[in-house]
Protein backbone atom coordinates (compact mmCIF):
# COMPACT_ATOMS: atom_id res chain seq x y z
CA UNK A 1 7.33 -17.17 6.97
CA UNK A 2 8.63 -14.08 7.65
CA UNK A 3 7.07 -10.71 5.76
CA UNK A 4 7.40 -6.90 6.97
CA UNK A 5 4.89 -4.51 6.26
CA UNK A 6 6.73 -1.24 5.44
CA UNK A 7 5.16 2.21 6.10
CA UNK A 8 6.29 4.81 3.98
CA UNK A 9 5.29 7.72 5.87
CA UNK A 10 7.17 8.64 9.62
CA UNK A 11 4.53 8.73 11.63
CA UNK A 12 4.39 5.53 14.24
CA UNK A 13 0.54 6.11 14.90
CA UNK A 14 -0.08 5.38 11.20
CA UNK A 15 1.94 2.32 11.64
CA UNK A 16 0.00 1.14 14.53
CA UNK A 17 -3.28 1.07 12.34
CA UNK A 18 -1.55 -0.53 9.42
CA UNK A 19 -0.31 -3.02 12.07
CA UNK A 20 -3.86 -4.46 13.43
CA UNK A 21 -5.01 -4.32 9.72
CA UNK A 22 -2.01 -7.02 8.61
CA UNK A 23 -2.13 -8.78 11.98
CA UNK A 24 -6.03 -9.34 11.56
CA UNK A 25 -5.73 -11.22 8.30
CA UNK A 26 -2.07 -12.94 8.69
CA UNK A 27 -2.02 -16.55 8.73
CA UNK A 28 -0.89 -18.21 12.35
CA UNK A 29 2.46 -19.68 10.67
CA UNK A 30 3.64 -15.83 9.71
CA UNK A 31 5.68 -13.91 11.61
CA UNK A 32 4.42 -10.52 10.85
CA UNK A 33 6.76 -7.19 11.42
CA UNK A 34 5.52 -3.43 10.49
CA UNK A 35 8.02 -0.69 10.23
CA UNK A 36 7.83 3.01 10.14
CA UNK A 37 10.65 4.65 7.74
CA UNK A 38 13.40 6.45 9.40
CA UNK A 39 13.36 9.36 7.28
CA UNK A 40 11.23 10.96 5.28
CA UNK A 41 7.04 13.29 5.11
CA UNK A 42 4.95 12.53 8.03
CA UNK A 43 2.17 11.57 5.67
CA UNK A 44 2.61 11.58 1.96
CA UNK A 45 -0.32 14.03 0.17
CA UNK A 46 2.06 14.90 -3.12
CA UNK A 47 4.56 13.93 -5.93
CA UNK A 48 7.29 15.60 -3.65
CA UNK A 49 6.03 13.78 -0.49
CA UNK A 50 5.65 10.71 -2.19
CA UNK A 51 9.52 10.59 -4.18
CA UNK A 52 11.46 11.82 -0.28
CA UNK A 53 9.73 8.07 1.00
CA UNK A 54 11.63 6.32 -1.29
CA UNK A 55 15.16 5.82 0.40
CA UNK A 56 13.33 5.11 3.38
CA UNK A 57 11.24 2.06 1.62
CA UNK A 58 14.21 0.61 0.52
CA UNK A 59 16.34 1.46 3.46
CA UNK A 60 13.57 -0.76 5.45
CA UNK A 61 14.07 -3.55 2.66
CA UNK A 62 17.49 -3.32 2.68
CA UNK A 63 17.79 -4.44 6.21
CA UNK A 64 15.07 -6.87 5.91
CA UNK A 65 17.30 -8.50 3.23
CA UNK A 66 19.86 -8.81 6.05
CA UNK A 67 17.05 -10.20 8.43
CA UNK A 68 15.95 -13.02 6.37
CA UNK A 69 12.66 -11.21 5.04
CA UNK A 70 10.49 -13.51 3.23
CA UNK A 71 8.17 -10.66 1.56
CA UNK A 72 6.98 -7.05 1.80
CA UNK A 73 3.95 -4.76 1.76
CA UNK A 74 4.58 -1.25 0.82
CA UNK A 75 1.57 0.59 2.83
CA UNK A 76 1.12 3.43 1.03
CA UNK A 77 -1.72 3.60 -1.89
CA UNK A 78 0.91 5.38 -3.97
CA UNK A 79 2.90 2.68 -4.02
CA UNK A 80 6.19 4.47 -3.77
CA UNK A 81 9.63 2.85 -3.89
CA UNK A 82 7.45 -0.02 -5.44
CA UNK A 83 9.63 -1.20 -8.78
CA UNK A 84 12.70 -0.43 -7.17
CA UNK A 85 12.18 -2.34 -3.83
CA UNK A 86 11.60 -5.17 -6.33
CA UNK A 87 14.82 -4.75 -7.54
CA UNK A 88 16.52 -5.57 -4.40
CA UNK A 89 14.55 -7.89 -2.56
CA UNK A 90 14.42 -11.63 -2.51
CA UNK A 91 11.31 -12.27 -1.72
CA UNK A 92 7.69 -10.88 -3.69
CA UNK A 93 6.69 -7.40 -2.50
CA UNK A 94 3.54 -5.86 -3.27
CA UNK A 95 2.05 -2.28 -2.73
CA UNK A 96 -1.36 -1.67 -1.46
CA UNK A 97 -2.97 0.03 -4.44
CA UNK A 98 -1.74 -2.77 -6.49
CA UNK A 99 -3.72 -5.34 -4.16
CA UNK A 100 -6.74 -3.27 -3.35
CA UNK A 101 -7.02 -2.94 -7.12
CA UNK A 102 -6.62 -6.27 -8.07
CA UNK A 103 -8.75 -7.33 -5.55
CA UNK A 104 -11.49 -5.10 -6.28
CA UNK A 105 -11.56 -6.70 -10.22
CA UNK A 106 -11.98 -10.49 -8.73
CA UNK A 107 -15.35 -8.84 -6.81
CA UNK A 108 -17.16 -7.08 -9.24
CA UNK A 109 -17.46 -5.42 -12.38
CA UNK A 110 -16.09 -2.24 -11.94
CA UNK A 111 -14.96 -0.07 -8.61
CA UNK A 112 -14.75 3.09 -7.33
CA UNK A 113 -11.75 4.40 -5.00
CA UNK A 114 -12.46 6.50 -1.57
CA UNK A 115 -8.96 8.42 -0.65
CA UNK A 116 -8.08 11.31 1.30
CA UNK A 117 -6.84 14.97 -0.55
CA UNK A 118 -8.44 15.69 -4.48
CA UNK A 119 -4.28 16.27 -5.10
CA UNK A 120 -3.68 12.80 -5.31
CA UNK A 121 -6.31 11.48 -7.36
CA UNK A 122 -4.36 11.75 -10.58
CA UNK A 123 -1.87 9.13 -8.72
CA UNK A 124 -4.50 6.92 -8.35
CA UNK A 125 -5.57 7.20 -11.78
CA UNK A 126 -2.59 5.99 -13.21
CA UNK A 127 -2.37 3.42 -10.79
CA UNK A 128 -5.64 1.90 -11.87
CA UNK A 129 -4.63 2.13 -15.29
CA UNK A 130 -1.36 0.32 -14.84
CA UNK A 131 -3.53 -2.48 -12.60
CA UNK A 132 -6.48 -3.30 -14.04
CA UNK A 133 -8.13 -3.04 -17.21
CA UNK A 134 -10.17 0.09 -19.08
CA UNK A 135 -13.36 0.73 -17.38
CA UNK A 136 -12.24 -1.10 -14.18
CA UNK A 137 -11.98 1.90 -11.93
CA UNK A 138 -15.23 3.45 -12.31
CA UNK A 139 -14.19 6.87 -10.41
CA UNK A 140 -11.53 7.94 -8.00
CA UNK A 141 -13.34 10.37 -4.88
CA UNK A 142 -11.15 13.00 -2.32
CA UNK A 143 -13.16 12.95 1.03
CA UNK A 144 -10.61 16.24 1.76
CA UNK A 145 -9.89 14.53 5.57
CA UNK A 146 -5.89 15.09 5.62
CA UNK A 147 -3.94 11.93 6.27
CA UNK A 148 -2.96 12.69 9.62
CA UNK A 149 -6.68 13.53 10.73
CA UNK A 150 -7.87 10.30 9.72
CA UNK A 151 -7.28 8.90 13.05
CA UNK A 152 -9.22 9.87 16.52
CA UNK A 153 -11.78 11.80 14.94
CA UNK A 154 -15.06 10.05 14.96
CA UNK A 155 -16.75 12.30 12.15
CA UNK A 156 -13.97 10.27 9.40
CA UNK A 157 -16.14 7.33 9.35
CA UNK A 158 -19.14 9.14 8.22
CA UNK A 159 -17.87 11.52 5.77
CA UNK A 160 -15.59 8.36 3.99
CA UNK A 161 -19.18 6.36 4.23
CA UNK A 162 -21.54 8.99 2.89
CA UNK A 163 -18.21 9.78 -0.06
CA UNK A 164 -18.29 5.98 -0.28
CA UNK A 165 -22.26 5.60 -0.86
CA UNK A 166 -22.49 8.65 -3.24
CA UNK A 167 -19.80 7.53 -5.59
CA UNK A 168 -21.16 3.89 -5.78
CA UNK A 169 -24.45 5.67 -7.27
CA UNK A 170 -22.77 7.71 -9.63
CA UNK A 171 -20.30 5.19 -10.64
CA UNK A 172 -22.20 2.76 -10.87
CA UNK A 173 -19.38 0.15 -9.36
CA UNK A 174 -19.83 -2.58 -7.28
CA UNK A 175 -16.85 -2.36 -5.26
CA UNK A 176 -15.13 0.60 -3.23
CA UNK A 177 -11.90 0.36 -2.24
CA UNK A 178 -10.26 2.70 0.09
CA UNK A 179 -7.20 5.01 -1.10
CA UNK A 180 -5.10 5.27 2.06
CA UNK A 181 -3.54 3.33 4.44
CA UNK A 182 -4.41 5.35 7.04
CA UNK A 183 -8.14 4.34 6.33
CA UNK A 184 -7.80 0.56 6.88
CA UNK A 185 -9.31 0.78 10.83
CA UNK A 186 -12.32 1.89 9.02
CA UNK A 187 -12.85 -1.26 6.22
CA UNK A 188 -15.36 -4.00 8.35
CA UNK A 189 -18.10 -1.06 9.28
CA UNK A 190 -17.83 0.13 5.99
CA UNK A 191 -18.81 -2.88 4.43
CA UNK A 192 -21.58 -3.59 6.97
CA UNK A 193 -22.71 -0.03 6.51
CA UNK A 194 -22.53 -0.37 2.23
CA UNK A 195 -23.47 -3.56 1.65
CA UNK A 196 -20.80 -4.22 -0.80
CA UNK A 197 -16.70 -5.43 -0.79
CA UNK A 198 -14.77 -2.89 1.01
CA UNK A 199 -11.17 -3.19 -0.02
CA UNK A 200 -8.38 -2.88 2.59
CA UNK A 201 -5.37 -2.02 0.50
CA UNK A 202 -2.94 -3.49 3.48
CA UNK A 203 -5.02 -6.44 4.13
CA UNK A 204 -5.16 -7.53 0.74
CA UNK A 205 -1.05 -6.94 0.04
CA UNK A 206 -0.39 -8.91 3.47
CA UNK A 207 -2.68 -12.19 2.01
CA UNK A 208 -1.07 -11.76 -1.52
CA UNK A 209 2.24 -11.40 -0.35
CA UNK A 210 1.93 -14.85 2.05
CA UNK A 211 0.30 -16.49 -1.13
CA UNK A 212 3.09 -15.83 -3.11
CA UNK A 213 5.56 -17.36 -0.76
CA UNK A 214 3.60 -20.35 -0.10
CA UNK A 215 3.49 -20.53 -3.72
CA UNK A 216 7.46 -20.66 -3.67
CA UNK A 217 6.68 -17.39 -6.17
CA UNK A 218 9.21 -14.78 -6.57
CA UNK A 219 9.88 -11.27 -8.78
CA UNK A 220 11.55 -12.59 -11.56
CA UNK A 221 14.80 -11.10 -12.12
CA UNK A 222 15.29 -11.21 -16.09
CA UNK A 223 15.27 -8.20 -17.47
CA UNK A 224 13.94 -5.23 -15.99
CA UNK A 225 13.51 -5.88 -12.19
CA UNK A 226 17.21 -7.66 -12.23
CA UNK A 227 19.43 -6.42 -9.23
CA UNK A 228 20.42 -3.19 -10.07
CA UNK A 229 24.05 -2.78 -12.21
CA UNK A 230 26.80 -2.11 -9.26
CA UNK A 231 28.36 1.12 -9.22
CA UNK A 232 29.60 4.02 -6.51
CA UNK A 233 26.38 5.72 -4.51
CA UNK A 234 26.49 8.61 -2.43
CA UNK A 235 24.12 8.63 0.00
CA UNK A 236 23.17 10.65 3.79
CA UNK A 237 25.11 9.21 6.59
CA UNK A 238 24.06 6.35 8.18
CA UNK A 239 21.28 5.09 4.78
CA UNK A 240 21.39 1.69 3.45
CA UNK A 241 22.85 1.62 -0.58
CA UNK A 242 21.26 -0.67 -2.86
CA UNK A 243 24.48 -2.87 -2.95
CA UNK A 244 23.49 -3.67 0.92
CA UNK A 245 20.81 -5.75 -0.15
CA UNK A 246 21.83 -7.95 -3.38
């Protein structure tokens, strides 16, 4: 089995980290690629940030397509490119948030979300509202650490821990789950240091996503997530169209 773990962002040391994360939990029969998109934000902190890392999603699952792909993660906790990537792909594909989230529901009775700038809570909001059901996500908490500052400085793990502890208290939740990708390096000392499930986002897409294709499970394509309706696109030299990968 074959599944690429797509990083959104353009930054190859954010890759890395997403990298170990998938590798760590991939089964030994999976052959396990992550990519870094060729265009697009260094990190992604904003609407803006977030809609530019589209054509570079699906330019990476455009040419997995060609390569014989058998499923994606989208490592970003915004999901981006997320319904449309399912247009065009074969094989499942499955966005961080979307697993964390899920995840988080099969572990307790309510959890609380640890990400990086107070901006992007409201994404994660609606996230949690599309995911899971009312009263699942119990809070959503900004630790104000940029995403490119997440890695190499030793103080992150203690300021995401002591955000972590306080918003299981006032939450109440039972589960945190962590609202970057760039935070994954930090998941198995946070749970030793909590006590309670510490959701990897990227982890938990990479074990879906291999589920599903053992499963011989797909995106269905009646309706809504069918390939998308040909037609003329113009596009910057050198990126993938949609038609490259149906």
């Amino acid at each position: 089995m074959r599944i690429r773990v797509v990083n959104p962002n353009t930054t190859a040391a954010m890759t890395a980290t997403i990298e170990r994360s998938a590798r760590a939990v991939a089964g030994p029969g999976t052959e396990l690629d992550a990519v870094t998109s060729p265009e697009g934000p260094a990190s992604i902190e904003s609407h803006y940030d977030e809609a530019l890392s589209v054509p570079g999603v699906l330019r990476r699952i455009a040419e997995g397509e060609r390569d014989g792909v058998d499923g994606y993660v989208i490592a970003c906790f915004g999901d981006p490119g997320l319904d449309a990537a399912r247009e065009v792909a074969a094989g499942p594909v499955v966005g961080i948030a979307e697993a964390a989230m899920h995840a988080a529901t099969l572990l307790g009775r309510g959890f609380s979300v640890v990400t990086t700038l107070g901006r992007t809570r409201g994404r994660a909001w609606d996230l949690a509202a599309r995911y899971t059901p009312p009263g699942a996500c119990r809070g959503v908490h900004a630790c104000e650490i940029p995403v490119l500052d997440l890695d190499g400085d030793p103080a992150v793990e203690d300021r995401v821990a002591a955000l972590a502890d306080a918003a299981l208290d006032r939450d109440g939740s039972d589960v945190v789950v962590l609202g970057c990708a760039g935070m994954a390096g930090l998941c198995a000392r946070l749970t030793e240091r909590l006590g309670v499930p510490v959701v990897d986002g990227v982890a938990a897409a990479t074990v879906l996503v291999e589920s599903l294709v053992t499963l011989g499970l797909r995106t269905s394509t009646r309706g809504e997530f069918a390939p998308p309706p040909p037609k003329a696109y113009r596009v910057s030299p050198g990126l993938s169209t949609m038609a490259d990968a149906v």
